[in-house]
C-alpha atoms as a PDB file:
ATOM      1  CA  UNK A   1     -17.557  13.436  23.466  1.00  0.00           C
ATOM      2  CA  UNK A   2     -20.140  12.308  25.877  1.00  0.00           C
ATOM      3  CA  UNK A   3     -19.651  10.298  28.756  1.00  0.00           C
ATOM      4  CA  UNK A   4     -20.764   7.032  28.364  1.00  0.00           C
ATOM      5  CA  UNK A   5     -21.773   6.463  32.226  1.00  0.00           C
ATOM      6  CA  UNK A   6     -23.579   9.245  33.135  1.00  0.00           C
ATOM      7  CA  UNK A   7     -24.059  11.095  29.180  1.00  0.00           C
ATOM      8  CA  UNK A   8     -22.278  14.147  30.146  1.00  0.00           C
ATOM      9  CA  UNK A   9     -21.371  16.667  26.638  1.00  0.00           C
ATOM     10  CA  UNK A  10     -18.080  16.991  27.851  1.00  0.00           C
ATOM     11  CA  UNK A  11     -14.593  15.174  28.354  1.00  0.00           C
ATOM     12  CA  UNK A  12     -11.391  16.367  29.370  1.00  0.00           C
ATOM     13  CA  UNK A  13      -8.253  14.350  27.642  1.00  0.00           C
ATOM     14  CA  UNK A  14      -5.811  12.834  30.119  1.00  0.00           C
ATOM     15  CA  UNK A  15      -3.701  11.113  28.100  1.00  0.00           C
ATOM     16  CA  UNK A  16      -3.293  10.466  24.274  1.00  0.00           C
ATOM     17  CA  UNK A  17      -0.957   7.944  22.505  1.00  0.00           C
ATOM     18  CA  UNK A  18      -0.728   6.662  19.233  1.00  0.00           C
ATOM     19  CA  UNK A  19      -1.386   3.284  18.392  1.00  0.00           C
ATOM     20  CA  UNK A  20       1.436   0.626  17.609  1.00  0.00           C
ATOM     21  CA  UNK A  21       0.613   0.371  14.094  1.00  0.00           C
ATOM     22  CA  UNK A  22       0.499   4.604  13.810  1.00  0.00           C
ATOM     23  CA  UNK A  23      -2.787   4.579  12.494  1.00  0.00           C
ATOM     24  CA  UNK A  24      -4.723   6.057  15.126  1.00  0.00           C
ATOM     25  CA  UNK A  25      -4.516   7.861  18.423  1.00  0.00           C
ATOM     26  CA  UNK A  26      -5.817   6.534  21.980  1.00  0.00           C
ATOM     27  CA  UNK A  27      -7.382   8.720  23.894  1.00  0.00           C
ATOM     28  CA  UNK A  28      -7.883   8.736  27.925  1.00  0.00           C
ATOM     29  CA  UNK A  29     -10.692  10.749  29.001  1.00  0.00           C
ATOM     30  CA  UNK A  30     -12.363  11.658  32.439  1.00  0.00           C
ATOM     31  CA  UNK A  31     -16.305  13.221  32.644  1.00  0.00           C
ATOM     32  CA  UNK A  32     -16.418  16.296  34.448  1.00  0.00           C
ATOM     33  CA  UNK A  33     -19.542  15.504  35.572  1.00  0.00           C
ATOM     34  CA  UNK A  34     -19.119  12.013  37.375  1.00  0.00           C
ATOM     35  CA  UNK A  35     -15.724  11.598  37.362  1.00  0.00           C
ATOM     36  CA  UNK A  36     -15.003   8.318  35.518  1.00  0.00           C
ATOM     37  CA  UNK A  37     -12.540   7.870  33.172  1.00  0.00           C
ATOM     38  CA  UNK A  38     -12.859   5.892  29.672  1.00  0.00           C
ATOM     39  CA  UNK A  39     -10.820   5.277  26.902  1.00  0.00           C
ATOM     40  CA  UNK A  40     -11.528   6.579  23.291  1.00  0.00           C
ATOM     41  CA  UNK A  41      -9.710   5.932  19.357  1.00  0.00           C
ATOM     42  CA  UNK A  42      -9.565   8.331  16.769  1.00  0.00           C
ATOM     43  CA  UNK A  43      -8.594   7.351  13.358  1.00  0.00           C
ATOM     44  CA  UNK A  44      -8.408   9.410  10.272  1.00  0.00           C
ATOM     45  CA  UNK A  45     -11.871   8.463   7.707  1.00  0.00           C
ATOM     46  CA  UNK A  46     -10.512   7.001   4.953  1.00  0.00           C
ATOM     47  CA  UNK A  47     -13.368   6.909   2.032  1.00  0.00           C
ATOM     48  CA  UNK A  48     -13.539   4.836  -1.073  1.00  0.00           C
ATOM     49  CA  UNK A  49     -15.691   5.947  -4.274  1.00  0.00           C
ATOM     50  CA  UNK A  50     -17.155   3.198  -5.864  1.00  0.00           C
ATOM     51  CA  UNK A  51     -17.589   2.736  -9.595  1.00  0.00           C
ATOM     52  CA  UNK A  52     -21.254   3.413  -9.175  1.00  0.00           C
ATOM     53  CA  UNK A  53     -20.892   6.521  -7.218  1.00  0.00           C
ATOM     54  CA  UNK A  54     -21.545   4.958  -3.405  1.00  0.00           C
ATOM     55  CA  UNK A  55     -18.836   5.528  -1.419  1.00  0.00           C
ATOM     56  CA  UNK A  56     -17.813   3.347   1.690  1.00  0.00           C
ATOM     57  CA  UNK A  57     -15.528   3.720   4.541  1.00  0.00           C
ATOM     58  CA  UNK A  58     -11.968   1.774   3.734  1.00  0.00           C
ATOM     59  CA  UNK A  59     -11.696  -1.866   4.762  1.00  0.00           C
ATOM     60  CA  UNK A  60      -8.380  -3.588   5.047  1.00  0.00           C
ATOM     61  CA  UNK A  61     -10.740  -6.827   5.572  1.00  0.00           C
ATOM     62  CA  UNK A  62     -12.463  -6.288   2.194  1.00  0.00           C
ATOM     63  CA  UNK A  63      -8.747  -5.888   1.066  1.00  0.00           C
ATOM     64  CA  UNK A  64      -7.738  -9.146   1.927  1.00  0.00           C
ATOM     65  CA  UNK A  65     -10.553 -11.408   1.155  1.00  0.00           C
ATOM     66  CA  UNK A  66     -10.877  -9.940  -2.372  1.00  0.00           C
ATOM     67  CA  UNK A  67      -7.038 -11.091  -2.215  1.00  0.00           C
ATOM     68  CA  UNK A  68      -8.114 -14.584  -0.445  1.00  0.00           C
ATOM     69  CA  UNK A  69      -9.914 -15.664  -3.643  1.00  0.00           C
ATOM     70  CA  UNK A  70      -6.981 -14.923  -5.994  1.00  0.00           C
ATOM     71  CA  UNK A  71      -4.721 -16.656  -4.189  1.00  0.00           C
ATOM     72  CA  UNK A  72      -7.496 -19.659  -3.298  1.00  0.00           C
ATOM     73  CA  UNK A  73      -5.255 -23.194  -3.628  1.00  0.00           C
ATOM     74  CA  UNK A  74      -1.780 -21.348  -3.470  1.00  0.00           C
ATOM     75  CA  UNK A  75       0.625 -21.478  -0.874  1.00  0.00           C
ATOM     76  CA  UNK A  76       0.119 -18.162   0.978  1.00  0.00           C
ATOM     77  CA  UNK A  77      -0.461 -17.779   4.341  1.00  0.00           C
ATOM     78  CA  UNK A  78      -3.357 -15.716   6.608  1.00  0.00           C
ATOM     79  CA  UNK A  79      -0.037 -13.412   7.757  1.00  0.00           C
ATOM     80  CA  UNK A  80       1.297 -13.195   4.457  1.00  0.00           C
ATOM     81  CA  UNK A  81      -2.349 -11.402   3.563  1.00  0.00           C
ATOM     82  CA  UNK A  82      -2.299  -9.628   6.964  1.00  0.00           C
ATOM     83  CA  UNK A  83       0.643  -8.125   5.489  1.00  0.00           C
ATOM     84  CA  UNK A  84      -0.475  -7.076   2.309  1.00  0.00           C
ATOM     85  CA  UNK A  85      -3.681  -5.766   3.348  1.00  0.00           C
ATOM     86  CA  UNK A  86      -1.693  -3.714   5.912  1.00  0.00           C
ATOM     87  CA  UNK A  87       0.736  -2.391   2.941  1.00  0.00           C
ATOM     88  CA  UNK A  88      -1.925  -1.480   1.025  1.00  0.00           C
ATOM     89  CA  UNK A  89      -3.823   0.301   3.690  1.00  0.00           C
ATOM     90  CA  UNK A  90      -0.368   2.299   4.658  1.00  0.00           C
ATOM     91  CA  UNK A  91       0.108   2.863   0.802  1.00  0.00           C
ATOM     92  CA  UNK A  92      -3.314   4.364   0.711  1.00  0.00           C
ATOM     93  CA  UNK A  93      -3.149   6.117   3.652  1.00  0.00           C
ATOM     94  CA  UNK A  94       0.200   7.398   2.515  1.00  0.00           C
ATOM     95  CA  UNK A  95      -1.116   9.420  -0.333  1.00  0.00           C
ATOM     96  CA  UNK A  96      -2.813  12.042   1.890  1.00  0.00           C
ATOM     97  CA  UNK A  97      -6.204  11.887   0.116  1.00  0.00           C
ATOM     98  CA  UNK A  98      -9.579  11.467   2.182  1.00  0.00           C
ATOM     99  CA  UNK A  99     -10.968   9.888  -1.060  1.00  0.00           C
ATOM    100  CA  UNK A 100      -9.967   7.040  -3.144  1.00  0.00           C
ATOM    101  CA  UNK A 101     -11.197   5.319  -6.244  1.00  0.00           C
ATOM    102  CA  UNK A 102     -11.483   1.694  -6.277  1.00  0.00           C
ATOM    103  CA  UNK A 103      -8.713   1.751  -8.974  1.00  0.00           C
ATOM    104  CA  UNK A 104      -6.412   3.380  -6.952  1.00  0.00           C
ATOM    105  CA  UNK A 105      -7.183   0.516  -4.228  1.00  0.00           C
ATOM    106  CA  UNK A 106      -6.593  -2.204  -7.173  1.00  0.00           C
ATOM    107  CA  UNK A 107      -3.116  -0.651  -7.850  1.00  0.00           C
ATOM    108  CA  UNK A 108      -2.051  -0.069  -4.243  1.00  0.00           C
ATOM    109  CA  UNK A 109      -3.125  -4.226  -4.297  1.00  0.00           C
ATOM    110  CA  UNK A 110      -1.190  -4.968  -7.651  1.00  0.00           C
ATOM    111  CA  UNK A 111       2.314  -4.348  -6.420  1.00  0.00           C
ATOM    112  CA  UNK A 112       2.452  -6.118  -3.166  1.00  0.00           C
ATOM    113  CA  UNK A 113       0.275  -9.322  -4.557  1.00  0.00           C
ATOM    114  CA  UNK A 114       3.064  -9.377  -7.461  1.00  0.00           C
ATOM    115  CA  UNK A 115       5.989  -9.863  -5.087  1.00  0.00           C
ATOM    116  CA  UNK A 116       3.865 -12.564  -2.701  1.00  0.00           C
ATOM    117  CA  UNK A 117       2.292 -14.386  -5.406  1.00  0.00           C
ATOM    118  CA  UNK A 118       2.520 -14.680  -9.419  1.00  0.00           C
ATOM    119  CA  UNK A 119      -0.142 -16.931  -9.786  1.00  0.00           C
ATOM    120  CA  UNK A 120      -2.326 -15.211  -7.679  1.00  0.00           C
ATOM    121  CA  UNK A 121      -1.239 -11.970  -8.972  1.00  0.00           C
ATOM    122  CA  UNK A 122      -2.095 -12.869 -12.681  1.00  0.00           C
ATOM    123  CA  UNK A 123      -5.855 -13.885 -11.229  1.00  0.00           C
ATOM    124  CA  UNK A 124      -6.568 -10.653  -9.689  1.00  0.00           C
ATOM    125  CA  UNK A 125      -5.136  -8.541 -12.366  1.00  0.00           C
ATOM    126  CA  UNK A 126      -7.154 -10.471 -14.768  1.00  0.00           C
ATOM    127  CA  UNK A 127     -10.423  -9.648 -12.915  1.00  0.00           C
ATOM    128  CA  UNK A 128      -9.005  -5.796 -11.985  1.00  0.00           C
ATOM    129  CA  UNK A 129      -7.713  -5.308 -15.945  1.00  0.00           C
ATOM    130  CA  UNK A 130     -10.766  -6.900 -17.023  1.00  0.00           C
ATOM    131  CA  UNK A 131      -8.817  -9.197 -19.464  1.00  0.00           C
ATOM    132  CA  UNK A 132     -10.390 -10.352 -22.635  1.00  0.00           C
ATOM    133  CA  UNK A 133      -9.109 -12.385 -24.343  1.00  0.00           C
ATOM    134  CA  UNK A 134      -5.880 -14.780 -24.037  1.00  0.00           C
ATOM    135  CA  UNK A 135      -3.390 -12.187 -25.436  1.00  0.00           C
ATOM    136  CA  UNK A 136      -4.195  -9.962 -22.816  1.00  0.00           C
ATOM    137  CA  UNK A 137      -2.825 -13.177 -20.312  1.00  0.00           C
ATOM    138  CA  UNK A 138      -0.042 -13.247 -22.695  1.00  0.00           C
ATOM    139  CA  UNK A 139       1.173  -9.741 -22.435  1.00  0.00           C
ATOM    140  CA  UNK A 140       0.826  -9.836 -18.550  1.00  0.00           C
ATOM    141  CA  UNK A 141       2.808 -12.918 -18.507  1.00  0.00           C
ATOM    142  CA  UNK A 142       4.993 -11.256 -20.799  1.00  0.00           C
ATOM    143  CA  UNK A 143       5.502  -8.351 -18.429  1.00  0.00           C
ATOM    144  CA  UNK A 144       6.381 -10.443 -15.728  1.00  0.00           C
ATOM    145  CA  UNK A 145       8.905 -12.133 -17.224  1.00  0.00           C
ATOM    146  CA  UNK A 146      10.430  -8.868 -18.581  1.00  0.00           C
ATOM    147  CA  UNK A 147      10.911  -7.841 -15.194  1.00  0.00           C
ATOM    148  CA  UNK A 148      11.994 -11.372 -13.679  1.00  0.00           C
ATOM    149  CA  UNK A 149      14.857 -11.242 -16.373  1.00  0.00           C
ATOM    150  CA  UNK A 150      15.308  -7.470 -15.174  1.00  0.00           C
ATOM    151  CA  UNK A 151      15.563  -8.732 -11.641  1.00  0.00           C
ATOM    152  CA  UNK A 152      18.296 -11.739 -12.427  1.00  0.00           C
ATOM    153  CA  UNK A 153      20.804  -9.765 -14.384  1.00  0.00           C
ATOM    154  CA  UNK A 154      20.635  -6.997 -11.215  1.00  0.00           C
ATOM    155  CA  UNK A 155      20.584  -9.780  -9.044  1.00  0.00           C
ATOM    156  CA  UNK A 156      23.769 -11.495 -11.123  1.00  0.00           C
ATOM    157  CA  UNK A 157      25.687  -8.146 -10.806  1.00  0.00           C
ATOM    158  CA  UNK A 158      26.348  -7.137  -7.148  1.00  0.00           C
ATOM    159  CA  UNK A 159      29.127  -4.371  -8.116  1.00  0.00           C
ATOM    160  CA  UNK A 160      26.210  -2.832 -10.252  1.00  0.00           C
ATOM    161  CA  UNK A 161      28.719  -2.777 -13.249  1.00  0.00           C
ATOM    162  CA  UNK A 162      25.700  -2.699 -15.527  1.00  0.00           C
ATOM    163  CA  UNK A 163      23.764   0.240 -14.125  1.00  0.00           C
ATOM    164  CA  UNK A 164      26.209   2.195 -16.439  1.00  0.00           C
ATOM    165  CA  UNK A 165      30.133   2.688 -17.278  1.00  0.00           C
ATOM    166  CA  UNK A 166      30.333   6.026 -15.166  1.00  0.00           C
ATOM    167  CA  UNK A 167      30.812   4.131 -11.679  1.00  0.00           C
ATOM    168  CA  UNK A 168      34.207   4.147 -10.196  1.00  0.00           C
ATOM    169  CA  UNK A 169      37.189   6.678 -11.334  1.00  0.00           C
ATOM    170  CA  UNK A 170      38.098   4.430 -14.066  1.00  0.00           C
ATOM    171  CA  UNK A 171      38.073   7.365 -17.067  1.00  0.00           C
ATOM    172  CA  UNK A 172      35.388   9.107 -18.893  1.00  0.00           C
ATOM    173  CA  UNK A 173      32.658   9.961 -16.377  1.00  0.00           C
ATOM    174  CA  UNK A 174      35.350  11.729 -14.462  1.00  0.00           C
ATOM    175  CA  UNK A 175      37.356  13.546 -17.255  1.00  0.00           C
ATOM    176  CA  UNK A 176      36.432  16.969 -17.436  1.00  0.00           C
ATOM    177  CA  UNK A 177      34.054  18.715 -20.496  1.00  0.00           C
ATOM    178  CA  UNK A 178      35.535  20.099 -22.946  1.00  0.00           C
ATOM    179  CA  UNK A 179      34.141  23.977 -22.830  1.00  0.00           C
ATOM    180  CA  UNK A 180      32.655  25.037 -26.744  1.00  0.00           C
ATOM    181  CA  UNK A 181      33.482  28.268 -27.587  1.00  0.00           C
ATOM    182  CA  UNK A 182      30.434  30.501 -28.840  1.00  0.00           C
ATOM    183  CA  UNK A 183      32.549  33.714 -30.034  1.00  0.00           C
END
């Protein structure tokens, strides 16, 4: 790293954190040559490849004005995108790849979007899915309400009673199996 006072080729690290967020790790430095001390930030590259081939540093801000417009004239809030475009950057981040494809990106998008907005959910999948016709709205609509009624009868059942008959010492699940004989 050269010193950006006097253009030295060396530093020597006197102190590193990492950031708040995790994301990257702050760096104190001091030039061996003139003795000043300035402050650097590493971050990890993360690259996306493009359909066409061109890839492009990651952008959380590209992440969250390609949200903006799907959820244009809904009730959702500059934080509320903050904080999806800062899940999706951790999800990315999370898989341990340098490289991503825009389609991973859209999916990483597509699960956060669906729990802050349907509406706005339904727009960018439409765009992302490239839907074609109306049954392709139908079946996503479809979806969604297959997993809202999903949702309510979990919701409805606290004791989890209908995640299955085995739970509790009530009988069968905890009654021994009966051993076959093979001779």
């Amino acid at each position: 790293m050269h010193c950006p006072f006097c253009r030295h080729p060396d530093s020597r690290v006197v102190d590193s954190r990492t950031t708040d967020d995790g994301t990257s790790i702050r760096r104190r430095r001091q030039c061996p040559g003139c003795s000043r001390r300035f402050t650097t930030v590493e971050t990890c590259s993360l690259m996306v490849v493009k359909r066409s081939g061109v890839t492009e540093p990651f952008s959380r801000t590209k992440i969250i004005n390609g949200v903006r417009k799907a959820c244009q004239g809904r009730p959702v809030t500059e934080d509320a995108l903050a904080q999806l475009g800062q899940r999706v950057e951790e999800a990315v981040r999370a898989t341990g790849s340098a490289e991503l494809t825009t389609h991973d990106v859209g999916l990483a998008i597509l699960g956060p979007l669906q729990e802050l907005d349907l509406v706005a959910y339904l727009r960018f999948a439409s765009v992302y899915r490239a839907f074609d016709s109306l049954e392709d709205f139908e079946a996503a609509i479809a979806e969604l309400r297959k997993q809202q009624q999903e949702r309510l009868v979990v919701d409805d059942d606290p004791d989890g009673a209908c995640q299955g008959a085995d739970r509790g010492s009530s009988g069968a699940a905890d009654a021994p199996v009966p051993a076959t004989a093979t001779d």
